[in-house]
PDB file of N, CA and C in Angstrom:
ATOM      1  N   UNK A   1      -1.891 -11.626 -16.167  1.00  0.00           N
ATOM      2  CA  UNK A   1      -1.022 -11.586 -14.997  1.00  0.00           C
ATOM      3  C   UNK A   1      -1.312 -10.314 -14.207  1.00  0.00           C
ATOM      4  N   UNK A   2      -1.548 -10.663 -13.136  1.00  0.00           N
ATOM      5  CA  UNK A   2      -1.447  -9.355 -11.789  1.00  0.00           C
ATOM      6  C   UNK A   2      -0.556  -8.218 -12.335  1.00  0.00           C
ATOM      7  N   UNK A   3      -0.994  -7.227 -12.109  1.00  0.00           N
ATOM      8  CA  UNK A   3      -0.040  -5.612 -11.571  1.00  0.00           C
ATOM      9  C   UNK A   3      -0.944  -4.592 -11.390  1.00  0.00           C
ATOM     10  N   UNK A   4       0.594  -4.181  -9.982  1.00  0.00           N
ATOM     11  CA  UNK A   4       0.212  -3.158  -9.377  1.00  0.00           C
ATOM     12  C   UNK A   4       0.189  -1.798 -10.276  1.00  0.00           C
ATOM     13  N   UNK A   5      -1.117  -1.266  -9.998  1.00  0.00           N
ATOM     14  CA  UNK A   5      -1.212   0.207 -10.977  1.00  0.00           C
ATOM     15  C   UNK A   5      -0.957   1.005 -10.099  1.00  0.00           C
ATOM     16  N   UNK A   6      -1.061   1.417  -8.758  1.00  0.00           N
ATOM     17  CA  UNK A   6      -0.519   2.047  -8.204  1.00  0.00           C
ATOM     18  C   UNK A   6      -1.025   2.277  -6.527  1.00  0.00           C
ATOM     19  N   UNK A   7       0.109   3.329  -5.680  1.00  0.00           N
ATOM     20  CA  UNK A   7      -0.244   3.051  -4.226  1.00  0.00           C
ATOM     21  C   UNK A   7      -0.596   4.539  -4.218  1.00  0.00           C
ATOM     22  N   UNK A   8      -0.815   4.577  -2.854  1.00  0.00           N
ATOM     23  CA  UNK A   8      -0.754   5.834  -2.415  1.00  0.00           C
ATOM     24  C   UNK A   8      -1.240   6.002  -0.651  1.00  0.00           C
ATOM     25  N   UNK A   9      -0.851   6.597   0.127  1.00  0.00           N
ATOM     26  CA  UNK A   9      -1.081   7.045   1.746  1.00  0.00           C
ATOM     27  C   UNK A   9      -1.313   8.371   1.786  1.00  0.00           C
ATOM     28  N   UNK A  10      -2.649   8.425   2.621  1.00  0.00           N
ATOM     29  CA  UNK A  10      -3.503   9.498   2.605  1.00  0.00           C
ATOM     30  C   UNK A  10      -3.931   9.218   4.602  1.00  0.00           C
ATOM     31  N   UNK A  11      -3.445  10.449   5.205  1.00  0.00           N
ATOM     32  CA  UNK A  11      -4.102  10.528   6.656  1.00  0.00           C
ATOM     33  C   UNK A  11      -5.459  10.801   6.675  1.00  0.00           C
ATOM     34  N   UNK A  12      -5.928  10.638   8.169  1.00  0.00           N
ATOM     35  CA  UNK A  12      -7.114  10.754   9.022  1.00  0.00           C
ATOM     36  C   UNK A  12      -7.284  10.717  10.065  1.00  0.00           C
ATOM     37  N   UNK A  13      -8.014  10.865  10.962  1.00  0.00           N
ATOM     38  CA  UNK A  13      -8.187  10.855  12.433  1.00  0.00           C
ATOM     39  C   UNK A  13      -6.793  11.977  12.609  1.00  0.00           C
ATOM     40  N   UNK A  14      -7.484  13.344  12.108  1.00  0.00           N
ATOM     41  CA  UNK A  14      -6.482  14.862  12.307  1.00  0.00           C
ATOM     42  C   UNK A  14      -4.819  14.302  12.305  1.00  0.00           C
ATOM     43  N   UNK A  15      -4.883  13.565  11.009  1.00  0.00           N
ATOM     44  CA  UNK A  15      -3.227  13.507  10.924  1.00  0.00           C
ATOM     45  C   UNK A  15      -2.688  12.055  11.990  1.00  0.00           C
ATOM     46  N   UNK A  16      -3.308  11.530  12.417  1.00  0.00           N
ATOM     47  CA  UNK A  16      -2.644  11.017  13.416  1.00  0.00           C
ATOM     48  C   UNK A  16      -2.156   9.581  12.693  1.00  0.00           C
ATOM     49  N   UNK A  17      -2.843   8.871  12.406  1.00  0.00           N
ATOM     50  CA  UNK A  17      -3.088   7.972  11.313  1.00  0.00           C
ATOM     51  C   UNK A  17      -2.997   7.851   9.724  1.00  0.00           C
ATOM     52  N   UNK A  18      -2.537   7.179   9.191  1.00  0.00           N
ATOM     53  CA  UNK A  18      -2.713   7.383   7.763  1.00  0.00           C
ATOM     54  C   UNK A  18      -3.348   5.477   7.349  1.00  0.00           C
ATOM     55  N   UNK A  19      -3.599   5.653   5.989  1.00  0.00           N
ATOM     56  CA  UNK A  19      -4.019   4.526   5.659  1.00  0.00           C
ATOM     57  C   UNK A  19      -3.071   4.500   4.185  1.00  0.00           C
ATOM     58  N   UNK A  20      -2.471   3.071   4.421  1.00  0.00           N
ATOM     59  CA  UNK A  20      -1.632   2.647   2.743  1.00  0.00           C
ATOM     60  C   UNK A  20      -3.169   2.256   1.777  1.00  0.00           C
ATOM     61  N   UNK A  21      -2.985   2.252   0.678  1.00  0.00           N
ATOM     62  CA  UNK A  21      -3.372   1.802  -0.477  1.00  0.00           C
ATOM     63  C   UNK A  21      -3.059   1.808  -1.894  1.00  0.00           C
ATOM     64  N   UNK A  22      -2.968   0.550  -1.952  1.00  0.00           N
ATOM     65  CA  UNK A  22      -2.461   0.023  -3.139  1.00  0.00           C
ATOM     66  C   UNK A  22      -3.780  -1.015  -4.210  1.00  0.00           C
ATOM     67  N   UNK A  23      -3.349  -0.675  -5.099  1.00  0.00           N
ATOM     68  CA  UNK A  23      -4.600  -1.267  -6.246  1.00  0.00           C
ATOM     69  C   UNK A  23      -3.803  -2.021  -7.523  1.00  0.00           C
ATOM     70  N   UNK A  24      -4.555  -3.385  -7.651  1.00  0.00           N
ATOM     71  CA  UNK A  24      -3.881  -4.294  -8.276  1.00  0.00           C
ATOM     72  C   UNK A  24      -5.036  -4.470  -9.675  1.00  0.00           C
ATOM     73  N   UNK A  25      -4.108  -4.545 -10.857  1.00  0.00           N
ATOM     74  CA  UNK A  25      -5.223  -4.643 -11.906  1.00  0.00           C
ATOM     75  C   UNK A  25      -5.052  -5.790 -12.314  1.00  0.00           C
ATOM     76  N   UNK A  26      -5.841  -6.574 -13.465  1.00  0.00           N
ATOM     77  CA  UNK A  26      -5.512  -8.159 -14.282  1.00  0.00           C
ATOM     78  C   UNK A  26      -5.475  -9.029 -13.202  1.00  0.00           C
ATOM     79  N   UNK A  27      -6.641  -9.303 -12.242  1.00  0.00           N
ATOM     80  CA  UNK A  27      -6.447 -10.049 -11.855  1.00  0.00           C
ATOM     81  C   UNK A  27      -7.597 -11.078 -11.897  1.00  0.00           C
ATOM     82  N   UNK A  28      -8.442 -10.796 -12.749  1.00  0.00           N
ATOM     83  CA  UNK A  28      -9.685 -11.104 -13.105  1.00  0.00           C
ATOM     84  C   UNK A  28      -9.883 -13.052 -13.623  1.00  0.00           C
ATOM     85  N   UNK A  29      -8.836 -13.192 -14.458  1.00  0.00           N
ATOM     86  CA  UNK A  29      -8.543 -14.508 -14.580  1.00  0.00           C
ATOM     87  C   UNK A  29      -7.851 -15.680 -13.844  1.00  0.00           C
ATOM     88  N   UNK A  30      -7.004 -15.255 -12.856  1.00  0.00           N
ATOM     89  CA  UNK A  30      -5.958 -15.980 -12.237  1.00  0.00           C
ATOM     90  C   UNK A  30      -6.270 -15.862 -10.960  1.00  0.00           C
ATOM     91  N   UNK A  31      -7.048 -14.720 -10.571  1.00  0.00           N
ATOM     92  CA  UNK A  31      -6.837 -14.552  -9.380  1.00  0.00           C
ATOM     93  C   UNK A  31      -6.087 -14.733  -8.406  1.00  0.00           C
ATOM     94  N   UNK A  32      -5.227 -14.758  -8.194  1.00  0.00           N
ATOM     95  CA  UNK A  32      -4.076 -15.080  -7.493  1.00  0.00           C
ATOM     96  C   UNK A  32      -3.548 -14.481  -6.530  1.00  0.00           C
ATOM     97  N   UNK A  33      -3.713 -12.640  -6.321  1.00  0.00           N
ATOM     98  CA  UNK A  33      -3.289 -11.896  -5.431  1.00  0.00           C
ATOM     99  C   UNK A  33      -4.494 -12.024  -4.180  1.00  0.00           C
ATOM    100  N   UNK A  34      -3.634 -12.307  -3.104  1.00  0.00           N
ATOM    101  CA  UNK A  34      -4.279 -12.587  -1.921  1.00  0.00           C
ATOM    102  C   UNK A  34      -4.176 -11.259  -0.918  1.00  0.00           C
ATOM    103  N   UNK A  35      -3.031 -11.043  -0.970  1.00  0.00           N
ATOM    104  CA  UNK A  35      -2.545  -9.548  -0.271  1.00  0.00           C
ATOM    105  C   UNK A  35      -1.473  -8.692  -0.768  1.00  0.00           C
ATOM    106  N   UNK A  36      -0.732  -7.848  -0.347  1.00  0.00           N
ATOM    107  CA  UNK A  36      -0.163  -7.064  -0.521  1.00  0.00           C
ATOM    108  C   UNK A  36       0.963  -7.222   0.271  1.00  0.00           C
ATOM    109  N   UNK A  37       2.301  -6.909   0.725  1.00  0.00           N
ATOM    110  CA  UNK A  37       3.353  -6.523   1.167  1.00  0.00           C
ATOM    111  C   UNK A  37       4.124  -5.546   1.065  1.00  0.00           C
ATOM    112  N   UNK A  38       3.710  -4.421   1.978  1.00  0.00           N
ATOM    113  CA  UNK A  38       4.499  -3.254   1.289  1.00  0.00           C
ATOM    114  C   UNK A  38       5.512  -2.845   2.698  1.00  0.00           C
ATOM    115  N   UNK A  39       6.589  -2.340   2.128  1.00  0.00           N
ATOM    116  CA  UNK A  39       7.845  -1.867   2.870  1.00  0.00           C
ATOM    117  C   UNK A  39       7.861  -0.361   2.823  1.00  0.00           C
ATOM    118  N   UNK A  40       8.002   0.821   3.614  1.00  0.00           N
ATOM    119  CA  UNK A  40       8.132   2.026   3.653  1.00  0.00           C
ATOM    120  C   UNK A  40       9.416   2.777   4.597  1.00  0.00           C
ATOM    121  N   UNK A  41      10.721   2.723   4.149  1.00  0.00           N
ATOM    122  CA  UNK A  41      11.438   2.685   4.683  1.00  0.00           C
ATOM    123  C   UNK A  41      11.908   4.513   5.948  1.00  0.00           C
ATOM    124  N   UNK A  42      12.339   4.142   6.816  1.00  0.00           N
ATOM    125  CA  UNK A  42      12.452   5.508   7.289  1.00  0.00           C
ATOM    126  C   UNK A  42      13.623   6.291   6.284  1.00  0.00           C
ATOM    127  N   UNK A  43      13.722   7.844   6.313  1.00  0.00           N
ATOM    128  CA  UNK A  43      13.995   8.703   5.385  1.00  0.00           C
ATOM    129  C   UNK A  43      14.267   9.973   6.965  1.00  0.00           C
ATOM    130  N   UNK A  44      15.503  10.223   6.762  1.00  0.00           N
ATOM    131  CA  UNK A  44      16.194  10.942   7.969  1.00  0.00           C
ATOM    132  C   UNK A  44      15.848  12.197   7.591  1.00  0.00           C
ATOM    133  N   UNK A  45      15.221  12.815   8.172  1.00  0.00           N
ATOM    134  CA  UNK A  45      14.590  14.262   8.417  1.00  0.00           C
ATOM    135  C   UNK A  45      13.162  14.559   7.833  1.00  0.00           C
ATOM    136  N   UNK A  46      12.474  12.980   8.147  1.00  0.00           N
ATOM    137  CA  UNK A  46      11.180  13.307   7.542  1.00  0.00           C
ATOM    138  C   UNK A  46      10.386  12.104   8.604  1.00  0.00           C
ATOM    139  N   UNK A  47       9.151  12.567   8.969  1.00  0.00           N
ATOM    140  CA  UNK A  47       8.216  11.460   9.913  1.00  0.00           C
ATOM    141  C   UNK A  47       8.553  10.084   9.423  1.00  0.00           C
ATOM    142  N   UNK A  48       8.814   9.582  10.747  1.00  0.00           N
ATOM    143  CA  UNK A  48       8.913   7.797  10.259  1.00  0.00           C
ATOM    144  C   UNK A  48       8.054   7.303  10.771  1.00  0.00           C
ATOM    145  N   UNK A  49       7.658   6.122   9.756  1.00  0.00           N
ATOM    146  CA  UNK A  49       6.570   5.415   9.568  1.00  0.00           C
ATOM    147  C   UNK A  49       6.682   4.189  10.511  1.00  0.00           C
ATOM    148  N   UNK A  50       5.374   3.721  11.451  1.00  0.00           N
ATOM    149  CA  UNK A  50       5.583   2.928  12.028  1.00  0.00           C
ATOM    150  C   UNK A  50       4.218   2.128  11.919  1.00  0.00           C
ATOM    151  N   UNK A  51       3.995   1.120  11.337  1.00  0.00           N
ATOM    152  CA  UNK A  51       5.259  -0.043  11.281  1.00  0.00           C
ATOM    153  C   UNK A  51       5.733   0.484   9.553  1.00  0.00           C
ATOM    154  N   UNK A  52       7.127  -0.761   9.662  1.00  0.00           N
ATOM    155  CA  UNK A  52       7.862  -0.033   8.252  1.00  0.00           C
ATOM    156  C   UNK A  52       6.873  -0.806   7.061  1.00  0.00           C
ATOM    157  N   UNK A  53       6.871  -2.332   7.871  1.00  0.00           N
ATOM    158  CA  UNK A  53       6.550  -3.149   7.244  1.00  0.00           C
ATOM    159  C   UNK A  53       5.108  -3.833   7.338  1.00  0.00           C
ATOM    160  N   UNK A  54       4.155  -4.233   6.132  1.00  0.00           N
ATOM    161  CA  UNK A  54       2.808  -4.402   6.798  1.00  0.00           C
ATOM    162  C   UNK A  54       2.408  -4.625   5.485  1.00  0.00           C
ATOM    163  N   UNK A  55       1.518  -5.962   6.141  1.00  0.00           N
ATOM    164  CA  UNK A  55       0.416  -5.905   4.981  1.00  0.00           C
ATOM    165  C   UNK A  55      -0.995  -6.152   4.836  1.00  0.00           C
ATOM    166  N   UNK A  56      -1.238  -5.387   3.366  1.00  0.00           N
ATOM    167  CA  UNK A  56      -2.231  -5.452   2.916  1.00  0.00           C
ATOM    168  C   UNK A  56      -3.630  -5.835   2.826  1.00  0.00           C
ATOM    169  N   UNK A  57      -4.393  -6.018   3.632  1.00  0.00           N
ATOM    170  CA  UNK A  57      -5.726  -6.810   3.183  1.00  0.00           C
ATOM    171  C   UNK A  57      -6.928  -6.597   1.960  1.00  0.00           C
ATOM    172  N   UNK A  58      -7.386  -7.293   1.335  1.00  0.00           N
ATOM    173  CA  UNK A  58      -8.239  -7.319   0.397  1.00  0.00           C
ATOM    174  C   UNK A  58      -9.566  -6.438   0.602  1.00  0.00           C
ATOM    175  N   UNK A  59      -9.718  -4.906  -0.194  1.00  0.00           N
ATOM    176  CA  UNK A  59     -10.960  -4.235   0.712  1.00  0.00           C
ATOM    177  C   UNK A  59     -12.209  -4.687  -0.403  1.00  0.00           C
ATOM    178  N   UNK A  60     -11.788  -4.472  -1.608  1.00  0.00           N
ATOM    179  CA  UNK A  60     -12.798  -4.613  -2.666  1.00  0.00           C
ATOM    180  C   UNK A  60     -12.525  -5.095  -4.032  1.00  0.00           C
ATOM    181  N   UNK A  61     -12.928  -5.623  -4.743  1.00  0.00           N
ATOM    182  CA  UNK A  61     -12.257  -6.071  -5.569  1.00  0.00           C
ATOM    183  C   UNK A  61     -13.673  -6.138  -6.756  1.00  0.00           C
ATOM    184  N   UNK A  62     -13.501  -5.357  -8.196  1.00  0.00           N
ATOM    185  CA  UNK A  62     -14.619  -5.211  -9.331  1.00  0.00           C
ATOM    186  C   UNK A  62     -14.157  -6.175 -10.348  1.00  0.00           C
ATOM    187  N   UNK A  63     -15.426  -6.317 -11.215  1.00  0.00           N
ATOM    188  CA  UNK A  63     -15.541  -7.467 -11.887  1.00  0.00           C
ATOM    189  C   UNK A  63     -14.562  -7.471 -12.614  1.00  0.00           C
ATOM    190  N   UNK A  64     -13.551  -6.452 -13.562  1.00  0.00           N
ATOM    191  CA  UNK A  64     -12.836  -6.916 -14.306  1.00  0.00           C
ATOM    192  C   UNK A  64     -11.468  -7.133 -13.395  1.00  0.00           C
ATOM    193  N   UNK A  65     -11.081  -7.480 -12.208  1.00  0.00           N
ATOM    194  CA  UNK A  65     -10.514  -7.770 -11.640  1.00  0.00           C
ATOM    195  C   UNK A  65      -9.039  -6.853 -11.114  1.00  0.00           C
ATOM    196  N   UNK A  66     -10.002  -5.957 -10.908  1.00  0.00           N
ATOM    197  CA  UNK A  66      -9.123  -4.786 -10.168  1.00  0.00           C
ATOM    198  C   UNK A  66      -9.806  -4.485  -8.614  1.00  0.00           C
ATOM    199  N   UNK A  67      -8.556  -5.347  -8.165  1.00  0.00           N
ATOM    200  CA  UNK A  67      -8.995  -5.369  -6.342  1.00  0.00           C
ATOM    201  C   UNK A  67      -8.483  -3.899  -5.698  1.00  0.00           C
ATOM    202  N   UNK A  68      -8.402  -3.775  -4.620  1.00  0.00           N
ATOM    203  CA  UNK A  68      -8.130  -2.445  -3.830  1.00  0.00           C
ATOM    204  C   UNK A  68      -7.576  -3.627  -2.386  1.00  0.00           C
ATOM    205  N   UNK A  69      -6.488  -2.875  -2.204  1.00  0.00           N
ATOM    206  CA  UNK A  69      -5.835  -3.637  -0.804  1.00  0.00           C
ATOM    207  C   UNK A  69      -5.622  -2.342   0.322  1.00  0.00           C
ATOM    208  N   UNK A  70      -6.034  -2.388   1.550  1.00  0.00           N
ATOM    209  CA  UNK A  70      -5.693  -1.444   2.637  1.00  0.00           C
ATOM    210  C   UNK A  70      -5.404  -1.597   3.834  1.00  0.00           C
ATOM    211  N   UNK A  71      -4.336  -0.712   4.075  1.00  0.00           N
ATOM    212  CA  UNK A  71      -4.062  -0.800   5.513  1.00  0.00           C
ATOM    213  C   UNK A  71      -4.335   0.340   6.271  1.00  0.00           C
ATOM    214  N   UNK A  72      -5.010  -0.108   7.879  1.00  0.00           N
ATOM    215  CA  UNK A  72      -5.399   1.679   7.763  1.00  0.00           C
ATOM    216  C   UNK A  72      -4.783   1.957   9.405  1.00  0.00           C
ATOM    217  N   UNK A  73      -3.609   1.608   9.767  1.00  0.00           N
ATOM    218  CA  UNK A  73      -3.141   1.389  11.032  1.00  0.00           C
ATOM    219  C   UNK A  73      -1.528   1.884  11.069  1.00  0.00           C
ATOM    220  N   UNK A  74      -1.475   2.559  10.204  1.00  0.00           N
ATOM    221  CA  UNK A  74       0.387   3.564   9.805  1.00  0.00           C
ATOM    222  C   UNK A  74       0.390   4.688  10.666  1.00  0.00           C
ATOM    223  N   UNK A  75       1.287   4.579  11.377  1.00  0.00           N
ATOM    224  CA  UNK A  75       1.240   5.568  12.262  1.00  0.00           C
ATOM    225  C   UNK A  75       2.815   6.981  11.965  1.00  0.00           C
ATOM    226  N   UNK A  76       2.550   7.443  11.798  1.00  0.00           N
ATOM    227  CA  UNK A  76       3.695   8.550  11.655  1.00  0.00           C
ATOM    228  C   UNK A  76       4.448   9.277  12.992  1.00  0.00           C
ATOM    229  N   UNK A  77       5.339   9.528  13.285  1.00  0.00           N
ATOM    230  CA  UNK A  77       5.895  10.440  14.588  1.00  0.00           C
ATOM    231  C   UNK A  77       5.169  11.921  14.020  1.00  0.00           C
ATOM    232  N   UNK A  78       5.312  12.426  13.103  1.00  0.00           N
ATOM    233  CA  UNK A  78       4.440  13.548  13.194  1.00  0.00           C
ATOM    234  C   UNK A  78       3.750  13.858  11.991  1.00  0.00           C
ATOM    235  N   UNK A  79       3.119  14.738  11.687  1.00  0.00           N
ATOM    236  CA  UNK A  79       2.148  14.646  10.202  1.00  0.00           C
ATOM    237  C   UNK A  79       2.936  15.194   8.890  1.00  0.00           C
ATOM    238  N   UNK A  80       2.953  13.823   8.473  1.00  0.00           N
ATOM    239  CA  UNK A  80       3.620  13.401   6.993  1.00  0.00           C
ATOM    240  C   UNK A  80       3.062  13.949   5.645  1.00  0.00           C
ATOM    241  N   UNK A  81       2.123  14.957   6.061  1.00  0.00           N
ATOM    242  CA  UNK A  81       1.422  15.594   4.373  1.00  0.00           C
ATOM    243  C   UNK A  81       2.545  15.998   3.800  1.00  0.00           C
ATOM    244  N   UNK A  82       2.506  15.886   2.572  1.00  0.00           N
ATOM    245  CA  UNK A  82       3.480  16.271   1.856  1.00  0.00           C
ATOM    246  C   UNK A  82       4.371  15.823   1.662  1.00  0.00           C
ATOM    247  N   UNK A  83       5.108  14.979   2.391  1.00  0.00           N
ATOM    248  CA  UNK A  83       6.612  14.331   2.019  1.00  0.00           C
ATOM    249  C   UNK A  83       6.102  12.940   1.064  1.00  0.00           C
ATOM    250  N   UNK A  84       7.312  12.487   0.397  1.00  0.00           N
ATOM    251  CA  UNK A  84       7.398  12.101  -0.540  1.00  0.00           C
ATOM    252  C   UNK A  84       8.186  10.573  -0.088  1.00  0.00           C
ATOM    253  N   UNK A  85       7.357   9.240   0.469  1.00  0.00           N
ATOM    254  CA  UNK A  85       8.042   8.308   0.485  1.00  0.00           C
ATOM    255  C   UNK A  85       8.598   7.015  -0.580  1.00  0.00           C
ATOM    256  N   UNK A  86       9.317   6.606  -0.640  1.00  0.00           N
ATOM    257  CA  UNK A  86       9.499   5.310  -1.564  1.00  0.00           C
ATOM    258  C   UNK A  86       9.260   4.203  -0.587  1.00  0.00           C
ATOM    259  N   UNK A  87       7.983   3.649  -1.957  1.00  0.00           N
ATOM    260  CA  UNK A  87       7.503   2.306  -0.844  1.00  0.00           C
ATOM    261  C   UNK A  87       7.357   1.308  -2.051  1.00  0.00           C
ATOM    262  N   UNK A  88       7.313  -0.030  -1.610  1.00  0.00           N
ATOM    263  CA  UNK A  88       7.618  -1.039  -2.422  1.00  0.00           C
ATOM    264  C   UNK A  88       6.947  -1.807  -1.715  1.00  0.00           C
ATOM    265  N   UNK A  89       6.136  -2.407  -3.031  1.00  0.00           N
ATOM    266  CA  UNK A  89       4.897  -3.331  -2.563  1.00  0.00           C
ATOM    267  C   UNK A  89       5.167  -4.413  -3.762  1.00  0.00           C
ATOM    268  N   UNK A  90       4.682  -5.766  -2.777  1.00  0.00           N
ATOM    269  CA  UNK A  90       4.632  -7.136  -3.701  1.00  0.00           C
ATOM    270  C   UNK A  90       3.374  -8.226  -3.483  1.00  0.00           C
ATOM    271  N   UNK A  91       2.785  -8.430  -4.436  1.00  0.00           N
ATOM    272  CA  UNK A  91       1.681  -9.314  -3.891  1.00  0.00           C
ATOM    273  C   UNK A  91       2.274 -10.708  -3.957  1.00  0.00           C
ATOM    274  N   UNK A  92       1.088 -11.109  -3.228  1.00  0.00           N
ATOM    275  CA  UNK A  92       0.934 -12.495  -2.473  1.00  0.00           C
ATOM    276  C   UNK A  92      -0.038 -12.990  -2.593  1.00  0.00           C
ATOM    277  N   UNK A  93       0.226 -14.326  -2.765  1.00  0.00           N
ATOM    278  CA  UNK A  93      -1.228 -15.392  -2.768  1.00  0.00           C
ATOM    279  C   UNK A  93      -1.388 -15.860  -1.410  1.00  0.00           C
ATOM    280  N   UNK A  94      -2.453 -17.270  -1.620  1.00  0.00           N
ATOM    281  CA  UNK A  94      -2.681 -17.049  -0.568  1.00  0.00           C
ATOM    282  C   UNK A  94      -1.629 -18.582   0.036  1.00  0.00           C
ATOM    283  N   UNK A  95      -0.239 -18.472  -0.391  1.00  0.00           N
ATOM    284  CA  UNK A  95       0.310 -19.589   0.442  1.00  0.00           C
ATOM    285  C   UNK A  95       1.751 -18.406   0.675  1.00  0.00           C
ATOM    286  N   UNK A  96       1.052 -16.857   0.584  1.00  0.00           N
ATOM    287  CA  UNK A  96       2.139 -16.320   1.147  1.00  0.00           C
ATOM    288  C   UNK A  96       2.891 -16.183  -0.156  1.00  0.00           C
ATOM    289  N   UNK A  97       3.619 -16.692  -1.369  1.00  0.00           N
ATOM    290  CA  UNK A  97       3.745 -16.891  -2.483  1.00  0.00           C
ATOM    291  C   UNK A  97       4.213 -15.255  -3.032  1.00  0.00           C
ATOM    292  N   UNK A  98       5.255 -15.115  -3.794  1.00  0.00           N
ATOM    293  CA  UNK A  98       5.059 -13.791  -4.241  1.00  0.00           C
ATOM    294  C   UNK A  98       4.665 -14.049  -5.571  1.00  0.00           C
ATOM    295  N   UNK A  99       4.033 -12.949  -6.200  1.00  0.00           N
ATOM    296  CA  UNK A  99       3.149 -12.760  -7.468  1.00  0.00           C
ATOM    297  C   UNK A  99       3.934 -11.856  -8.264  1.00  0.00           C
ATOM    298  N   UNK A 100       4.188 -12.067  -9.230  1.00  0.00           N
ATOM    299  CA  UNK A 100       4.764 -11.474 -10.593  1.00  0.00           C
ATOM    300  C   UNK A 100       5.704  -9.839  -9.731  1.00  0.00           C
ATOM    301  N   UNK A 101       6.734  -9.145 -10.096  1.00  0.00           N
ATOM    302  CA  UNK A 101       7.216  -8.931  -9.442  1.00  0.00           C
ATOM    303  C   UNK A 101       6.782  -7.392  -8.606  1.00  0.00           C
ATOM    304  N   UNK A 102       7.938  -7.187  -7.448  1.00  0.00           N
ATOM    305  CA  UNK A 102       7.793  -6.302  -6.354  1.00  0.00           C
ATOM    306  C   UNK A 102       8.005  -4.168  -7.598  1.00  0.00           C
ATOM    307  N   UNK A 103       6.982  -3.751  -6.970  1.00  0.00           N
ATOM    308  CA  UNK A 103       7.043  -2.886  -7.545  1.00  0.00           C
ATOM    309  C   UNK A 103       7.402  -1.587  -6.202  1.00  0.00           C
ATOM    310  N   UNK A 104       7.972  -0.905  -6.792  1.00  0.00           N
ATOM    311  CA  UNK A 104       8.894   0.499  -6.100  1.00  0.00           C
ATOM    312  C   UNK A 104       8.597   1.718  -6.579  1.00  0.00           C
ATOM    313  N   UNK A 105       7.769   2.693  -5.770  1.00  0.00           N
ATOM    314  CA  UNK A 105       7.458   3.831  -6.329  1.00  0.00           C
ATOM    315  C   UNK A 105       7.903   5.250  -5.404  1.00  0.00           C
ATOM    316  N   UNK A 106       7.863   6.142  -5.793  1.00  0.00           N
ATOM    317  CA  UNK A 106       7.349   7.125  -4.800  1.00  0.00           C
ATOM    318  C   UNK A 106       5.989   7.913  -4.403  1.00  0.00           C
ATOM    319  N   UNK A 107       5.659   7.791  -3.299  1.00  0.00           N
ATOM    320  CA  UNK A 107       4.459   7.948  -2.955  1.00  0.00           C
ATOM    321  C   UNK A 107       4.632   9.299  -2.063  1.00  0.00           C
ATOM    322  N   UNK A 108       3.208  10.103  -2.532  1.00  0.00           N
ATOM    323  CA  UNK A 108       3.714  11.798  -1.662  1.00  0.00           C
ATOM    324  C   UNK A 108       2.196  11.445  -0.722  1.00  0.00           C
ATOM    325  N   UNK A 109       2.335  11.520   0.803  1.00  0.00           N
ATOM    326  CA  UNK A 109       1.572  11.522   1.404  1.00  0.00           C
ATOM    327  C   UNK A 109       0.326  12.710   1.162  1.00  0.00           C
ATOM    328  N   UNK A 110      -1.230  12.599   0.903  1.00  0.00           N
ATOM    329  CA  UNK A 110      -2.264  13.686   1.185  1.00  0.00           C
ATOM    330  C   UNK A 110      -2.999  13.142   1.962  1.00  0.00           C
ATOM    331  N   UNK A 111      -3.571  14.402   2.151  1.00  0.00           N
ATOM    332  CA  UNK A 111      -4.645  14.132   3.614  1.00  0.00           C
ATOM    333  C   UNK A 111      -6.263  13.722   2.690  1.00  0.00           C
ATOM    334  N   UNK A 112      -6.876  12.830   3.445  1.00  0.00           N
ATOM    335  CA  UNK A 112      -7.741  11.719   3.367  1.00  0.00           C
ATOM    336  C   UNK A 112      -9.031  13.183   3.362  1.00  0.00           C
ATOM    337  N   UNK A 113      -9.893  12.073   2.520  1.00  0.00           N
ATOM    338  CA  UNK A 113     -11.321  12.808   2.608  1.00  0.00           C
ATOM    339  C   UNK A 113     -11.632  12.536   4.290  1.00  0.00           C
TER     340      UNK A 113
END
């Protein structure tokens, strides 16, 4: 069965931009995760994320079936290094379908190679 091992948002293009990523392991047999759905809610006295909501596309995916999903179009009101968001991501097949369940973490924004 699918799960998420973990996310993380890292900027680029001097802060202006950031990119989500999230990485799904066990998926080697079932294949089943099509995308991602992740929610990043605004947090009052810290850059809000725009859009809140967005998902995932499939960037790469290795043989024992640990894909990589990214979004690279998150835009912040101002540069988010360092703060610490809770974001919650759920995969999806491909009829839209949710996949084994929605996982909730906290994620601390760093800046991108």
């Amino acid at each position: 069965m699918a799960v998420i091992r973990r996310g993380r948002i890292q900027t680029f293009d001097n802060n202006n931009k950031s990119k989500v990523i999230v990485i799904v392991g066990e998926d080697n047999e079932e294949n089943a995760v099509n995308t991602v759905a992740v929610k990043i809610p605004t947090i009052e006295g810290q850059p809000f994320p725009s859009p809140n909501n967005m998902v995932l596309e499939l960037k790469s995916e290795n043989e024992n079936g640990t894909k990589r999903f990214v979004f690279k179009e998150l835009i912040f009101s101002s540069n988010p290094v360092s703060f610490t968001y809770e974001m919650t991501a759920t995969m999806k097949d491909v009829n839209n379908n949710q996949v084994g369940d929605p996982l909730t973490i906290n994620v601390k924004v760093t800046e991108g190679e």
